[in-house]
PDB file of N, CA and C in Angstrom:
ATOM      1  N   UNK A   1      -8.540  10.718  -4.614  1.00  0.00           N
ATOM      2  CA  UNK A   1      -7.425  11.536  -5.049  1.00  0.00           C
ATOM      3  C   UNK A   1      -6.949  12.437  -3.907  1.00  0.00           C
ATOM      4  N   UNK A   2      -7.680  12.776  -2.813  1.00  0.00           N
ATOM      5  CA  UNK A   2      -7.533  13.874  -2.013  1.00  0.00           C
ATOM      6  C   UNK A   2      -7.132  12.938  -0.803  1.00  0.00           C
ATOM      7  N   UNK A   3      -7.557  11.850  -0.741  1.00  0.00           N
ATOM      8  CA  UNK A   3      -6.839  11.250   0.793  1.00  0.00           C
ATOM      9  C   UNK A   3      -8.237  10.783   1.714  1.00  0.00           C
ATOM     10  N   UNK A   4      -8.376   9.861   2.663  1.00  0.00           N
ATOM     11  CA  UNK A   4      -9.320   9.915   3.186  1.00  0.00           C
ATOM     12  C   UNK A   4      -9.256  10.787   4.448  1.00  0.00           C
ATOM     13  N   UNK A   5      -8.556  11.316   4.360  1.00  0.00           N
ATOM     14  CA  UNK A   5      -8.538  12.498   5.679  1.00  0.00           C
ATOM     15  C   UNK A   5      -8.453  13.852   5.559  1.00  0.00           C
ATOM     16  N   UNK A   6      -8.503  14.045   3.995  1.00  0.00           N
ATOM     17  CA  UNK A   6      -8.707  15.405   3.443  1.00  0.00           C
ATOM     18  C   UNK A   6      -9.754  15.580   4.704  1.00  0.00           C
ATOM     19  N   UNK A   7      -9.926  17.036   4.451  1.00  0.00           N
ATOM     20  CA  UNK A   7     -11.239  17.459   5.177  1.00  0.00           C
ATOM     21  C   UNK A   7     -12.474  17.508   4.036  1.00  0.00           C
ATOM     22  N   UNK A   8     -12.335  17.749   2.773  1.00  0.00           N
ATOM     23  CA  UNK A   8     -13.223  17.613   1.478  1.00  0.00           C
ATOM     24  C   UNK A   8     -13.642  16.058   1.584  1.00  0.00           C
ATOM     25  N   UNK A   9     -12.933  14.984   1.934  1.00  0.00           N
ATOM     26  CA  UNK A   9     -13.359  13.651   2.106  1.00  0.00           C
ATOM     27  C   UNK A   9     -14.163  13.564   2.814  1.00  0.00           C
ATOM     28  N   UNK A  10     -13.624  14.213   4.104  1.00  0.00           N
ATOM     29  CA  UNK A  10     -14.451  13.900   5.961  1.00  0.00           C
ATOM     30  C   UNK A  10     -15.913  14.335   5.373  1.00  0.00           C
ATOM     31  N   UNK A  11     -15.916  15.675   4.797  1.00  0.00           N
ATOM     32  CA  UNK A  11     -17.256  15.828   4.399  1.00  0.00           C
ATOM     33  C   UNK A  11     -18.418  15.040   3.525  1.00  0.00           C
ATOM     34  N   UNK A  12     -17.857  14.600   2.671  1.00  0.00           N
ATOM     35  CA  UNK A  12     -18.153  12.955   2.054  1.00  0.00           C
ATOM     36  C   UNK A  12     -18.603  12.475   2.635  1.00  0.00           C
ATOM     37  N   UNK A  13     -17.585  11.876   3.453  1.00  0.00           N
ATOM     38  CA  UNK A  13     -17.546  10.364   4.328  1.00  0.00           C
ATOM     39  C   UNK A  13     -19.037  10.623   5.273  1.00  0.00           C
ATOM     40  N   UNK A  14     -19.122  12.287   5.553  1.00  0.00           N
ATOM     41  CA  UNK A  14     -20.597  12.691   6.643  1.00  0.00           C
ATOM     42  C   UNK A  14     -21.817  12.100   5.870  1.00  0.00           C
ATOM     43  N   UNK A  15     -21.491  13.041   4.754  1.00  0.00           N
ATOM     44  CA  UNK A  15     -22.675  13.128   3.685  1.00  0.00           C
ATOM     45  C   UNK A  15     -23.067  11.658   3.544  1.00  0.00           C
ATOM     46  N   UNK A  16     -21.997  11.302   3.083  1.00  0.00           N
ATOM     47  CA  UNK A  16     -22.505   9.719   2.484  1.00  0.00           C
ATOM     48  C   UNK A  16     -23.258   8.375   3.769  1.00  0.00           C
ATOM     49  N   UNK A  17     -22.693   8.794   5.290  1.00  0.00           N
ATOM     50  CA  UNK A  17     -23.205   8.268   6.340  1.00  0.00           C
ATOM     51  C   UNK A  17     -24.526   9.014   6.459  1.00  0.00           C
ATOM     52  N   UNK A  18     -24.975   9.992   6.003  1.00  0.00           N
ATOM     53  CA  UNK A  18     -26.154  10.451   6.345  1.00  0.00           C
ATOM     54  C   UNK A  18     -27.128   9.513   5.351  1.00  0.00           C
ATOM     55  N   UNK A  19     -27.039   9.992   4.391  1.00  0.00           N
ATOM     56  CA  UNK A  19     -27.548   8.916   3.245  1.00  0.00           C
ATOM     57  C   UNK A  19     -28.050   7.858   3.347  1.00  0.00           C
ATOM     58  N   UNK A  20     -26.868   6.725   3.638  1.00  0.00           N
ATOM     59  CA  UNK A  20     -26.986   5.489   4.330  1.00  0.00           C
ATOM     60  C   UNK A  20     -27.762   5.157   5.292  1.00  0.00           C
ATOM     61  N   UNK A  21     -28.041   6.071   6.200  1.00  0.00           N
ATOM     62  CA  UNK A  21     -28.840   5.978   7.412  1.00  0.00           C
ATOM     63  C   UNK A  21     -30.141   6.146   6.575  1.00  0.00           C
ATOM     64  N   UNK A  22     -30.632   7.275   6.169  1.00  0.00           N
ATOM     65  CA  UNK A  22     -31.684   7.131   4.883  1.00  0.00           C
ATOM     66  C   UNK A  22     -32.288   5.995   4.295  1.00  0.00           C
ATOM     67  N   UNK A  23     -31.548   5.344   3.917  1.00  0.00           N
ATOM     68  CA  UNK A  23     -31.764   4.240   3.650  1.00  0.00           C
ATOM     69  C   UNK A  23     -31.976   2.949   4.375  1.00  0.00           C
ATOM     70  N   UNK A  24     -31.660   2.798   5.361  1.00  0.00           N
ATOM     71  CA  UNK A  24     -31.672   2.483   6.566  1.00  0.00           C
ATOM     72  C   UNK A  24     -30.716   1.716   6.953  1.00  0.00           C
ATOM     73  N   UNK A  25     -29.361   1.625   6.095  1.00  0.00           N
ATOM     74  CA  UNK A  25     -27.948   1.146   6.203  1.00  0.00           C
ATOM     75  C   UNK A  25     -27.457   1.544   7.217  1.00  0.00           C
ATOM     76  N   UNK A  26     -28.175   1.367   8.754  1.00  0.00           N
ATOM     77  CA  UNK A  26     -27.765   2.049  10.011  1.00  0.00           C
ATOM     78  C   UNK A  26     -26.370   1.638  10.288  1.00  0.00           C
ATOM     79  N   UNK A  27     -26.066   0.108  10.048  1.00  0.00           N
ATOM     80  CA  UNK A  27     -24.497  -0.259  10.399  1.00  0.00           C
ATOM     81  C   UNK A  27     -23.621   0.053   9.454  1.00  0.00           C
ATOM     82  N   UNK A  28     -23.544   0.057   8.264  1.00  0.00           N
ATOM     83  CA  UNK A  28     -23.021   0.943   7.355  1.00  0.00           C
ATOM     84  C   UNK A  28     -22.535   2.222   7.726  1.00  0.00           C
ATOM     85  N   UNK A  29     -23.747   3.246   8.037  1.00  0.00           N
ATOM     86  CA  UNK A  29     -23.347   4.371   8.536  1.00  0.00           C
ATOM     87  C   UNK A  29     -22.702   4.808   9.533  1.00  0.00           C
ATOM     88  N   UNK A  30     -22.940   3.805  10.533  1.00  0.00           N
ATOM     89  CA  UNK A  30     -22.606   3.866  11.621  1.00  0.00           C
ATOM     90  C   UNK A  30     -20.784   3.157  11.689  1.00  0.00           C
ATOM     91  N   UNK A  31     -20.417   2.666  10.731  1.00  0.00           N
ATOM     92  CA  UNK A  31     -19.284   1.954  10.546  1.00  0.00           C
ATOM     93  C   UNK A  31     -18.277   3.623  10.067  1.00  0.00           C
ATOM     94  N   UNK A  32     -19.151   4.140   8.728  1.00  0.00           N
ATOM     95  CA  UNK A  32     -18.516   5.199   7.840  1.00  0.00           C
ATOM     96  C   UNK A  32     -18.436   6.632   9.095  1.00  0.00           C
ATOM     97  N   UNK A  33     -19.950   6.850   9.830  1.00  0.00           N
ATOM     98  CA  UNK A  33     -19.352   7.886  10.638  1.00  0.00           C
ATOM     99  C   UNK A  33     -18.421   7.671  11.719  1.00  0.00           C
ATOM    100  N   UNK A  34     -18.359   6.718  12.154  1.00  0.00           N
ATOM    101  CA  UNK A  34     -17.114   6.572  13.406  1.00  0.00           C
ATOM    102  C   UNK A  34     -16.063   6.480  12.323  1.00  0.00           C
ATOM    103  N   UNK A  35     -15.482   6.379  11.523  1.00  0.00           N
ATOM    104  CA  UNK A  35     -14.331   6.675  10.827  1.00  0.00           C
ATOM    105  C   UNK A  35     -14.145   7.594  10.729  1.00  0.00           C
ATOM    106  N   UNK A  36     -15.445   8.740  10.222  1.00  0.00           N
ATOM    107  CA  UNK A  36     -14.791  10.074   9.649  1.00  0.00           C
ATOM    108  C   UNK A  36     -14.551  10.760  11.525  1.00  0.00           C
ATOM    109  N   UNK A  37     -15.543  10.543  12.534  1.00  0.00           N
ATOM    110  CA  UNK A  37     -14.684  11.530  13.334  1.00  0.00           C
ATOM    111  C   UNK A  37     -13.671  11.015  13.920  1.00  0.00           C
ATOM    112  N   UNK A  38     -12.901   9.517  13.580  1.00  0.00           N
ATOM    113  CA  UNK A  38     -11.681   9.412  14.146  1.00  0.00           C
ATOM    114  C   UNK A  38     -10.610  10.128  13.479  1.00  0.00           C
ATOM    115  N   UNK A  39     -11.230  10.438  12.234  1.00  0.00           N
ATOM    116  CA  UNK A  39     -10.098  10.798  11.495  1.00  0.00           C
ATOM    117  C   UNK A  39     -10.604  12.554  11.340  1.00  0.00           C
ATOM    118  N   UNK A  40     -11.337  13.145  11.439  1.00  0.00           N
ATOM    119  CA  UNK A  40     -11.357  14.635  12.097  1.00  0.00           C
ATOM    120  C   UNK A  40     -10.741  14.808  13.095  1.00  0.00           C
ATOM    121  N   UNK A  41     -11.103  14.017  13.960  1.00  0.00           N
ATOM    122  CA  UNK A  41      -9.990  14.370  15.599  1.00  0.00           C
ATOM    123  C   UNK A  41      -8.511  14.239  15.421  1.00  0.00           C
ATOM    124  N   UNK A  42      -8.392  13.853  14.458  1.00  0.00           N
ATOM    125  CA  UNK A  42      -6.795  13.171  14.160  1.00  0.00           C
ATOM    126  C   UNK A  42      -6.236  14.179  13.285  1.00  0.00           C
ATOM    127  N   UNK A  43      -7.010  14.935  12.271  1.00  0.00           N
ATOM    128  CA  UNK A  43      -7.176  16.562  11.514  1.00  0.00           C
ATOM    129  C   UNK A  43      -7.342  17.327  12.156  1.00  0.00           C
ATOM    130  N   UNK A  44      -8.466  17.289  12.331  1.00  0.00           N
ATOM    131  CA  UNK A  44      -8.772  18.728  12.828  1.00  0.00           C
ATOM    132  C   UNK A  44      -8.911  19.000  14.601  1.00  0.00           C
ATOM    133  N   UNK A  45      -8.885  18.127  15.116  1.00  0.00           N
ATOM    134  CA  UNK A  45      -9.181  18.273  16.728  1.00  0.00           C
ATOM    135  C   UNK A  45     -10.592  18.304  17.104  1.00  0.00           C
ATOM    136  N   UNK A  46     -10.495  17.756  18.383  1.00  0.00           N
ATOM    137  CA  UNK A  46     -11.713  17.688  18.996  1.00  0.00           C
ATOM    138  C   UNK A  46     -12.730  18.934  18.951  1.00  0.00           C
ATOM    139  N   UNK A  47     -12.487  20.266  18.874  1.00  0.00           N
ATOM    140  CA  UNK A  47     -13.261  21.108  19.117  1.00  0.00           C
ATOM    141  C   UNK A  47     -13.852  21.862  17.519  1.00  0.00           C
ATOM    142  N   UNK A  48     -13.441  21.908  16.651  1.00  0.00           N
ATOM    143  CA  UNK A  48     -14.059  22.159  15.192  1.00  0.00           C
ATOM    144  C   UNK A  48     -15.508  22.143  15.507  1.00  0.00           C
ATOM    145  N   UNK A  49     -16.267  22.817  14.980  1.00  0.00           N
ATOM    146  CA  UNK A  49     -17.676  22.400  14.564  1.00  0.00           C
ATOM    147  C   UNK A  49     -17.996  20.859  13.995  1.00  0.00           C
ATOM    148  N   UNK A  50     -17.180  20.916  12.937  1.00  0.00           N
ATOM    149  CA  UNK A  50     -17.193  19.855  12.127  1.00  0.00           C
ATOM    150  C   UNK A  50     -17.079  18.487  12.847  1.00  0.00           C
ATOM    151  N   UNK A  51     -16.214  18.142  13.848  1.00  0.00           N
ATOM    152  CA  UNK A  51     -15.747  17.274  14.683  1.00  0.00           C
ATOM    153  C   UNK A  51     -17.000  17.024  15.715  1.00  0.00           C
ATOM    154  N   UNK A  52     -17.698  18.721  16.565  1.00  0.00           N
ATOM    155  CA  UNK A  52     -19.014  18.411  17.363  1.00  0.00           C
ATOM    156  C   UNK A  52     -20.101  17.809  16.865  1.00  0.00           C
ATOM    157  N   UNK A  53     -19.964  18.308  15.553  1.00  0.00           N
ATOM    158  CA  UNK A  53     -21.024  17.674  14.917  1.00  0.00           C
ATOM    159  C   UNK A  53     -21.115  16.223  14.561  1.00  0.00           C
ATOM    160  N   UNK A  54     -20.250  15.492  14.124  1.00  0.00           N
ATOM    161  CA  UNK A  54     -20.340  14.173  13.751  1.00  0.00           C
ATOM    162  C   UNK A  54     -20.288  13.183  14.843  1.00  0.00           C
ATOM    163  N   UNK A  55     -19.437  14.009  15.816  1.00  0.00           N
ATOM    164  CA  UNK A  55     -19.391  12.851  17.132  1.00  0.00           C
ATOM    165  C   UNK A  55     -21.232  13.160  17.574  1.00  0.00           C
ATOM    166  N   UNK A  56     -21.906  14.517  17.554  1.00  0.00           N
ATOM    167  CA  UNK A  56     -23.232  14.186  18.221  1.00  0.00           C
ATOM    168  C   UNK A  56     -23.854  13.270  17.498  1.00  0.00           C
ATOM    169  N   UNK A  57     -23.698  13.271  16.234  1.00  0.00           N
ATOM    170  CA  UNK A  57     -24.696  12.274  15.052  1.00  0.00           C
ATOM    171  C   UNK A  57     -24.140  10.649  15.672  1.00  0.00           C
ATOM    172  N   UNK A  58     -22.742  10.441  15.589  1.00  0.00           N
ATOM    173  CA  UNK A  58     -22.610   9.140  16.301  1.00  0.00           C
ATOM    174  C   UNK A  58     -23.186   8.770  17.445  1.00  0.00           C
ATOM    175  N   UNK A  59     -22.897   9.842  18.239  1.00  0.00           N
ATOM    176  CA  UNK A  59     -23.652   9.244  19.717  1.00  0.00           C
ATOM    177  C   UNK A  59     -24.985   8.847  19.365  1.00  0.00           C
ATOM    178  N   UNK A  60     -25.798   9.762  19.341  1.00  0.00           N
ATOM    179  CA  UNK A  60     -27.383   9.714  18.593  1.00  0.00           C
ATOM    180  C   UNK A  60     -27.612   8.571  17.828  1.00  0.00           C
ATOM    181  N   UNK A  61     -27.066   7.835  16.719  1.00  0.00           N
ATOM    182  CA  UNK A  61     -27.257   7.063  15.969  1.00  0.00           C
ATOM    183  C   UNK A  61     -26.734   6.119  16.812  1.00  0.00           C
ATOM    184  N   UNK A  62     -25.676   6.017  17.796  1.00  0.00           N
ATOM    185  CA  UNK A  62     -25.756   4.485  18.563  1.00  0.00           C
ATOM    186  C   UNK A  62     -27.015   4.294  19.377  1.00  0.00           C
ATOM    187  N   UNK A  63     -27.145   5.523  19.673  1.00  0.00           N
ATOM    188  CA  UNK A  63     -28.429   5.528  20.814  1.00  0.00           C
ATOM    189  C   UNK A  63     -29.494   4.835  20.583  1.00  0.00           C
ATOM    190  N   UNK A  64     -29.867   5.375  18.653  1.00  0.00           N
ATOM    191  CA  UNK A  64     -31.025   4.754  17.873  1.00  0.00           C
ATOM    192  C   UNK A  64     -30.720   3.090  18.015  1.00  0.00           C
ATOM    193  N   UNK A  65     -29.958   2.724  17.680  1.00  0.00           N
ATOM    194  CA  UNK A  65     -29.384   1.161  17.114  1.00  0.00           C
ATOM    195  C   UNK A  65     -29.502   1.119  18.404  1.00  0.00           C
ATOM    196  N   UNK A  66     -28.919   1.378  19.366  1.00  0.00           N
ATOM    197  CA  UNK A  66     -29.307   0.370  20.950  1.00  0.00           C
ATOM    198  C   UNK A  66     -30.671   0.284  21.233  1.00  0.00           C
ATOM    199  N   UNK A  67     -31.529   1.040  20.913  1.00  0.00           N
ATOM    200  CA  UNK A  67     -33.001   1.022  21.646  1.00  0.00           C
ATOM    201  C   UNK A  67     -33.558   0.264  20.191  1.00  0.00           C
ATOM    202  N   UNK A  68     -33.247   0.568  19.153  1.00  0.00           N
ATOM    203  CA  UNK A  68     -33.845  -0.231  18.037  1.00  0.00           C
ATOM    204  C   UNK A  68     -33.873  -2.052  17.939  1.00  0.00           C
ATOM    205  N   UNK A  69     -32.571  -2.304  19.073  1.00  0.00           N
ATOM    206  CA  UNK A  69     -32.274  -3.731  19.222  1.00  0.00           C
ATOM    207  C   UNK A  69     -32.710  -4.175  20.789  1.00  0.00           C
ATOM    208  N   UNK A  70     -33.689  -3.247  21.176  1.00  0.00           N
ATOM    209  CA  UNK A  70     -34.375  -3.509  22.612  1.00  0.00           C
ATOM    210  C   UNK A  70     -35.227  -3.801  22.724  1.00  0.00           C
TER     211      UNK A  70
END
């Protein structure tokens, strides 16, 4: 109802990639968080908290998945 680029979504879209990873739906998550910070940067800009934060979890979580497939 709110859009997927609400910022109430983006927070979702975190939450629910955190989750996933939980579970160990690493490409899943990893699919859902590179969406939400393309679409924070595209809201809210690169510098938000909100925006530092999800791009570090992406980096980090590719990092995992590259050494996990090494």
């Amino acid at each position: 109802v709110l859009g997927e680029k609400h910022p109430s979504t983006l927070i979702s879209m975190f939450n629910l990639a955190h989750t996933w990873k939980g579970q160990n739906r690493l490409e899943d998550a990893l699919d859902l968080i590179q969406t939400c910070f393309q679409h924070q940067q595209q809201v809210l800009g690169q510098e938000p908290p909100d925006t530092v934060i999800t791009l570090s979890a992406l980096t980090e979580w590719q990092e995992d998945n590259s050494n996990a497939g090494a």
